[in-house]
PDB file of N, CA and C in Angstrom:
ATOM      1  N   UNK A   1     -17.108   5.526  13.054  1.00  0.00           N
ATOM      2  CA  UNK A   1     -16.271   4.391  13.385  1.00  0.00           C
ATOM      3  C   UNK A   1     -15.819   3.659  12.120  1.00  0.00           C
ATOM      4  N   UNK A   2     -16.648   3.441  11.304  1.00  0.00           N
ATOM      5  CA  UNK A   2     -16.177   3.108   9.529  1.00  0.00           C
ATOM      6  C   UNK A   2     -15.046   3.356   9.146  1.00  0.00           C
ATOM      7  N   UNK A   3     -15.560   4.972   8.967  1.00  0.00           N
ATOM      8  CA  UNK A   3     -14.359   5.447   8.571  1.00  0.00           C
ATOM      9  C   UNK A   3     -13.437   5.079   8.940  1.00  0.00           C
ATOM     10  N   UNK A   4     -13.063   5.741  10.364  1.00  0.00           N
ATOM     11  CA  UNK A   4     -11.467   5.531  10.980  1.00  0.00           C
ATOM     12  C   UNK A   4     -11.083   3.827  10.692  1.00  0.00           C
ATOM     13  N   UNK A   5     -11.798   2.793  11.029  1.00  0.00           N
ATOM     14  CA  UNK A   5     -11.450   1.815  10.482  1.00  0.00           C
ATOM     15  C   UNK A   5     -10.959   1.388   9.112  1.00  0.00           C
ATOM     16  N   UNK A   6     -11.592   2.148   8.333  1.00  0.00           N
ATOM     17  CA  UNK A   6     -11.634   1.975   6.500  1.00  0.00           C
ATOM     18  C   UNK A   6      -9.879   2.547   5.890  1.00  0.00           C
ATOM     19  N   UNK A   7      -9.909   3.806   7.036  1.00  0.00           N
ATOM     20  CA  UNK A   7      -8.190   4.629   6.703  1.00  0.00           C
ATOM     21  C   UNK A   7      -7.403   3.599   7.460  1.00  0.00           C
ATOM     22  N   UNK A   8      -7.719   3.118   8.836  1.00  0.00           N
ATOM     23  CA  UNK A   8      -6.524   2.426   9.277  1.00  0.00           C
ATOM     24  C   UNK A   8      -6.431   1.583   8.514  1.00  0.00           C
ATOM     25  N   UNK A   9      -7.155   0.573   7.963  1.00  0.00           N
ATOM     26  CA  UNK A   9      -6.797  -0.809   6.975  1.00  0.00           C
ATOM     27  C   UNK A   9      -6.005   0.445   5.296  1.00  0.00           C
ATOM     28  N   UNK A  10      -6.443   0.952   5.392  1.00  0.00           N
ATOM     29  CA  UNK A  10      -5.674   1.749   4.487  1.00  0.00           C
ATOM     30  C   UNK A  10      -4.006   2.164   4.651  1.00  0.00           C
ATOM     31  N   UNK A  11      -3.970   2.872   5.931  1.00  0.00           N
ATOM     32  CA  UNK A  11      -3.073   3.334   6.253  1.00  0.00           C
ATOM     33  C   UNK A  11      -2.026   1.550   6.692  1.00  0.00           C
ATOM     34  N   UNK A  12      -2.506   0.770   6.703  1.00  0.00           N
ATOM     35  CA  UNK A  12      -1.993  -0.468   7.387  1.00  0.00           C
ATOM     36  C   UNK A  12      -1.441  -1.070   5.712  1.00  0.00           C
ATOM     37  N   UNK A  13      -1.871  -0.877   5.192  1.00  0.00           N
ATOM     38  CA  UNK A  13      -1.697  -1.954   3.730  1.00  0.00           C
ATOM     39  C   UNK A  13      -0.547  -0.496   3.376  1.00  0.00           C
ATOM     40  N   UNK A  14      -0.219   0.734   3.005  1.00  0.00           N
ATOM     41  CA  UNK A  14       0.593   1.233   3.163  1.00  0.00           C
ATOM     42  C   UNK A  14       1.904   1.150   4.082  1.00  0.00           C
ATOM     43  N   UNK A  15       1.661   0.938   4.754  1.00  0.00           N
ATOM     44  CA  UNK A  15       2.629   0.470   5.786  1.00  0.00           C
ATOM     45  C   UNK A  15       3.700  -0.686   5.035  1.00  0.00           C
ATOM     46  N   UNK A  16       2.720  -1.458   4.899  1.00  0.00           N
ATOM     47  CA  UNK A  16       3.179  -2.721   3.974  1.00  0.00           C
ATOM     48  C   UNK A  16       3.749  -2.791   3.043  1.00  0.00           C
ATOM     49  N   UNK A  17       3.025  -1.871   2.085  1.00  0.00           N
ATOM     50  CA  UNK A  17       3.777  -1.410   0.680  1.00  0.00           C
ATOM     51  C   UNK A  17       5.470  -0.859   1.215  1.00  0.00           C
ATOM     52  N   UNK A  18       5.841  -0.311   2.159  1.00  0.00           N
ATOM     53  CA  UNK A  18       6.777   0.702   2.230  1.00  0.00           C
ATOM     54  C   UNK A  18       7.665  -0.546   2.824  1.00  0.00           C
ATOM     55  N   UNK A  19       7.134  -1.481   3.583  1.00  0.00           N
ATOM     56  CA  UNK A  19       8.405  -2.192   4.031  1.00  0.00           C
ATOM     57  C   UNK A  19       8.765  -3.573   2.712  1.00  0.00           C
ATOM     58  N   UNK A  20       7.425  -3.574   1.288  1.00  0.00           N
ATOM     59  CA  UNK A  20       8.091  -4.404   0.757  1.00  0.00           C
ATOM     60  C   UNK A  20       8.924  -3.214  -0.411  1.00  0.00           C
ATOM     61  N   UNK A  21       8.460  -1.491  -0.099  1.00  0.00           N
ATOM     62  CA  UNK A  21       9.657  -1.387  -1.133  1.00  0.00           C
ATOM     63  C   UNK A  21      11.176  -1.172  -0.602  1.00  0.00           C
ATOM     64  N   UNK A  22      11.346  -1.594   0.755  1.00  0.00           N
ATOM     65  CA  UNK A  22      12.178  -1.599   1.796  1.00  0.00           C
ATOM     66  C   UNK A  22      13.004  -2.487   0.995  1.00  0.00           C
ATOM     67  N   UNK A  23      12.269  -3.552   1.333  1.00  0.00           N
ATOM     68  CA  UNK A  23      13.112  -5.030   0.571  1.00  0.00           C
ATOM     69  C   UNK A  23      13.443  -4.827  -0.687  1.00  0.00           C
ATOM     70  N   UNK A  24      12.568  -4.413  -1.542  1.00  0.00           N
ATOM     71  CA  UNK A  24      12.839  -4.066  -3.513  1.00  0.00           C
ATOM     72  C   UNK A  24      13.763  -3.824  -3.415  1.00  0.00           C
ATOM     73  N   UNK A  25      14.112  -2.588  -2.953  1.00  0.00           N
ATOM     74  CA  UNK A  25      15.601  -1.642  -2.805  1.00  0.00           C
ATOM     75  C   UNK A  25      16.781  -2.220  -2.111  1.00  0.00           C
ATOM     76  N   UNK A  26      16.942  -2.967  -1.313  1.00  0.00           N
ATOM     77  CA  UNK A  26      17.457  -4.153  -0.979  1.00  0.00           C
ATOM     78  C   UNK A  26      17.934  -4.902  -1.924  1.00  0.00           C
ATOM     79  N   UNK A  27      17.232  -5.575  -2.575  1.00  0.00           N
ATOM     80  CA  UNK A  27      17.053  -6.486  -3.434  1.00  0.00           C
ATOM     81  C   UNK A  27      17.700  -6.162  -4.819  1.00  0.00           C
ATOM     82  N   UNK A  28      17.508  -4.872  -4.881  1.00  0.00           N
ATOM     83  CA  UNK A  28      17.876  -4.253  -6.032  1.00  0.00           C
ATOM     84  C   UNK A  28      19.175  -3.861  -5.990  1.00  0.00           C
ATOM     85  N   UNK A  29      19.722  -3.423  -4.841  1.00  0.00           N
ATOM     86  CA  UNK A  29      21.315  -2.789  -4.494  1.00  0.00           C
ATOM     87  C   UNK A  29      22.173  -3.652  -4.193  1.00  0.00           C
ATOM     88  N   UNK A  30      21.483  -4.825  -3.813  1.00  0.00           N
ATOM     89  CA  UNK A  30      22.188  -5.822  -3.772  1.00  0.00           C
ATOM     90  C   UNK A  30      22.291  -7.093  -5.109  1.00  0.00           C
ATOM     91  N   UNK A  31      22.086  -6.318  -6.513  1.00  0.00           N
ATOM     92  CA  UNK A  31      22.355  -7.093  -7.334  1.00  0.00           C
ATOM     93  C   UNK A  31      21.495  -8.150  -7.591  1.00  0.00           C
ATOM     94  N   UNK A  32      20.134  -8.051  -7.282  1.00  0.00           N
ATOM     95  CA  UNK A  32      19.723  -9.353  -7.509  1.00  0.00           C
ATOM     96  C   UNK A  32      18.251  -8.558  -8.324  1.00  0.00           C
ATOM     97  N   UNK A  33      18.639  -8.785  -9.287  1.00  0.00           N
ATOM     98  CA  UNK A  33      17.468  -7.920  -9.743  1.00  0.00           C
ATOM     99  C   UNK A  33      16.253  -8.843  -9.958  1.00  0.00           C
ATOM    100  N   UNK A  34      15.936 -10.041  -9.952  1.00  0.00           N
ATOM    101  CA  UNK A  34      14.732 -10.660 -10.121  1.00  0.00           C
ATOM    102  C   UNK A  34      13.720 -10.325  -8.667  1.00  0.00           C
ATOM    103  N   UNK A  35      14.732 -10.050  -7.458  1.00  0.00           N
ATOM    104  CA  UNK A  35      14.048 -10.237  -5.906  1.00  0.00           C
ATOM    105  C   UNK A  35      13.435  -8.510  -6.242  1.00  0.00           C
ATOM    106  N   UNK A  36      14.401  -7.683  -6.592  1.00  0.00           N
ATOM    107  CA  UNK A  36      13.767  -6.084  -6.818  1.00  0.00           C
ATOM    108  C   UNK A  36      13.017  -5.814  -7.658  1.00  0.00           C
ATOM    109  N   UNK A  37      12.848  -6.923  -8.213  1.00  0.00           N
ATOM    110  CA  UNK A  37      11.897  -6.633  -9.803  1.00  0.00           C
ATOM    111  C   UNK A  37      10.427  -7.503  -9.089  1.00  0.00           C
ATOM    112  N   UNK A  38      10.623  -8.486  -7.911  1.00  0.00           N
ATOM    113  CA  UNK A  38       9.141  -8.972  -7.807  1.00  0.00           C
ATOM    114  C   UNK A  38       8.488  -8.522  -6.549  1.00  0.00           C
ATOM    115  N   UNK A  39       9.584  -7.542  -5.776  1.00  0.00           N
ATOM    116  CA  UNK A  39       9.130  -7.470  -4.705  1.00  0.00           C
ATOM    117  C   UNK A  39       8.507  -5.627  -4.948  1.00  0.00           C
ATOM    118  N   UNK A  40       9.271  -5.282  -5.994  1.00  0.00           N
ATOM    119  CA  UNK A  40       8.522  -3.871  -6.827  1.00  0.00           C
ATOM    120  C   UNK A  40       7.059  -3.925  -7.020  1.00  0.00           C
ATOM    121  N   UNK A  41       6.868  -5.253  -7.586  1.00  0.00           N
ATOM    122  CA  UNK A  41       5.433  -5.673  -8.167  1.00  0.00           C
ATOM    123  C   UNK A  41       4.522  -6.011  -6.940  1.00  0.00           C
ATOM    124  N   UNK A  42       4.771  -6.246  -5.759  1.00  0.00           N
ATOM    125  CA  UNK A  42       4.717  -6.621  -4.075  1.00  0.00           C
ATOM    126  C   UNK A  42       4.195  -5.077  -3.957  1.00  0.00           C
ATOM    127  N   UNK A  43       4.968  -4.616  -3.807  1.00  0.00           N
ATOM    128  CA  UNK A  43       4.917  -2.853  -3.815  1.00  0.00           C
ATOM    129  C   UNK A  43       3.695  -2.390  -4.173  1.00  0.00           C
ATOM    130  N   UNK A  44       3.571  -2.574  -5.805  1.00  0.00           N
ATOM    131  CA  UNK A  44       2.710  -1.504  -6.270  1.00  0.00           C
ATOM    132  C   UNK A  44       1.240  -2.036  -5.929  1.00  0.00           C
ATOM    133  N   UNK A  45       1.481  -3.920  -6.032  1.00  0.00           N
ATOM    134  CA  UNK A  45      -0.355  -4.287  -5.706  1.00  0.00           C
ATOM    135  C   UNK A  45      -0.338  -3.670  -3.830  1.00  0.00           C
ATOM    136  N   UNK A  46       0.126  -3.406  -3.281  1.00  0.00           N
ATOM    137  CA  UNK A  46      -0.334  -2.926  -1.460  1.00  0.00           C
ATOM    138  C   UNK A  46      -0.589  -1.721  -1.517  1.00  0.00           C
ATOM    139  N   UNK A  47       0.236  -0.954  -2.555  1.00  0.00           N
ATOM    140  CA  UNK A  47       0.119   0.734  -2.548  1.00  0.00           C
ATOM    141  C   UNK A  47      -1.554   0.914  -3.305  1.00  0.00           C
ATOM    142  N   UNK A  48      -1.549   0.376  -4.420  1.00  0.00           N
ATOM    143  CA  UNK A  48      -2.914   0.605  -5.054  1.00  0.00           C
ATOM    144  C   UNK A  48      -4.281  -0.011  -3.986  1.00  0.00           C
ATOM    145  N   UNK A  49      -3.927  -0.840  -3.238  1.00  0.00           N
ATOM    146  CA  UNK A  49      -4.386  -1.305  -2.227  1.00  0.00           C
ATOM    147  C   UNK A  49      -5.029  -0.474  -1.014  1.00  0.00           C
ATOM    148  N   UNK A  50      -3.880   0.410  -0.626  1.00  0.00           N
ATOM    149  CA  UNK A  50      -3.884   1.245   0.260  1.00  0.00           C
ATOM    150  C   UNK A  50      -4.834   1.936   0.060  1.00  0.00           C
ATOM    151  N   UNK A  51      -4.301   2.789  -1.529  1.00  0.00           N
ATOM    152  CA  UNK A  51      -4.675   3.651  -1.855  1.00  0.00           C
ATOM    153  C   UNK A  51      -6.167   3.981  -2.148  1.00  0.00           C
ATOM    154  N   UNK A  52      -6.541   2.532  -2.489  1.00  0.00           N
ATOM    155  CA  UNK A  52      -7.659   2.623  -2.681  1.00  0.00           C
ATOM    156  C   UNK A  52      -8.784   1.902  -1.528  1.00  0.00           C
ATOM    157  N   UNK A  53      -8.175   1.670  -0.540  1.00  0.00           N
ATOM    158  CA  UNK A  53      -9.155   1.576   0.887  1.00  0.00           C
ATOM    159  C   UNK A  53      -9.274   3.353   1.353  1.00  0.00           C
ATOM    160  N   UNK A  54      -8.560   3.497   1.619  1.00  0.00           N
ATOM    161  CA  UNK A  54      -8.416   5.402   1.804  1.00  0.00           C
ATOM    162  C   UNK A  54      -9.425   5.798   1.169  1.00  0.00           C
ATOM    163  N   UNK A  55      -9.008   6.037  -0.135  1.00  0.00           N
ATOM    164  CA  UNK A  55     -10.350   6.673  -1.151  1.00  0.00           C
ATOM    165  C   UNK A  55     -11.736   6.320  -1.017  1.00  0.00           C
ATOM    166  N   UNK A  56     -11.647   4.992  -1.431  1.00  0.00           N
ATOM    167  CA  UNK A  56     -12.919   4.594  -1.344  1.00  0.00           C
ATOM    168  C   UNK A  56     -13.957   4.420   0.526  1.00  0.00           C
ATOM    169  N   UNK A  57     -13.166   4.497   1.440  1.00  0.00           N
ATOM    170  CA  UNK A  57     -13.252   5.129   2.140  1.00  0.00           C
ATOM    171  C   UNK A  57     -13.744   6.350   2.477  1.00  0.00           C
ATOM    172  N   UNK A  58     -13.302   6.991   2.782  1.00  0.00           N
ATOM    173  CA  UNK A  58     -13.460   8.757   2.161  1.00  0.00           C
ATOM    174  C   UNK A  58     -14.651   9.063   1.507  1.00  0.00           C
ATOM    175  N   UNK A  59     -15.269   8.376   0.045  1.00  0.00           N
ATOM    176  CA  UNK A  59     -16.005   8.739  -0.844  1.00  0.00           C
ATOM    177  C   UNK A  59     -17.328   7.806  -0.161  1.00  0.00           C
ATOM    178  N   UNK A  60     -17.039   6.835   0.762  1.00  0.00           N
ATOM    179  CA  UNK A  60     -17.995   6.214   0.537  1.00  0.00           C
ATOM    180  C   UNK A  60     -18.687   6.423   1.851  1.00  0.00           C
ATOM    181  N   UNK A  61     -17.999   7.649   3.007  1.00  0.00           N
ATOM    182  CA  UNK A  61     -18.569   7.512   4.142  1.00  0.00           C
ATOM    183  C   UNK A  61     -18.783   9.308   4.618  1.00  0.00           C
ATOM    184  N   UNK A  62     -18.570   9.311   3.464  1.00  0.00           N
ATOM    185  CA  UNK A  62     -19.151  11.092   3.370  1.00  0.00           C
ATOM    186  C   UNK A  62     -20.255  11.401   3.818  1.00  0.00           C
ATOM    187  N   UNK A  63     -20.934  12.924   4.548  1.00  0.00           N
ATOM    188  CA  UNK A  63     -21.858  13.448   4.331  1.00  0.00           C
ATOM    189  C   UNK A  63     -22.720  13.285   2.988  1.00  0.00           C
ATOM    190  N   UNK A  64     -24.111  12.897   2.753  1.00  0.00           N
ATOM    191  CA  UNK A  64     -24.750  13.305   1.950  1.00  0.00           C
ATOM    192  C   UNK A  64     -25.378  14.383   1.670  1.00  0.00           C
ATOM    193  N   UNK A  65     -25.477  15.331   1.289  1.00  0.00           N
ATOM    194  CA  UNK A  65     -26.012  16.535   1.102  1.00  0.00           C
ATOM    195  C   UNK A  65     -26.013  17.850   0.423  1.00  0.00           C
TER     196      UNK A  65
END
């Protein structure tokens, strides 16, 4: 039950990342480069976020043996 909980908050903060690089790109095509330049930085802290509920996840609810 961990687990699957540990990936969904994972898989959920991904989610997140993708709709703020939704906006970046937005933000960015539409000429406003300070909104694509902070909502990039939005981006990468949810993705490393993600990324690292997943993992650490994963590593931390393994079989021992």
């Amino acid at each position: 039950m961990k687990k699957a909980l540990g990936v969904l908050a994972g898989l959920a903060l991904l989610a997140l990342a993708a709709g703020a690089f939704r906006t970046a790109w937005t933000g960015w095509a539409g000429g406003h480069g300070d909104v694509g330049f902070w909502w990039t930085v939005i981006t990468c802290f949810l993705a490393a976020a993600g990324v690292g509920a997943v993992v650490g996840t994963v590593i931390h609810t393994r079989e021992r043996g």
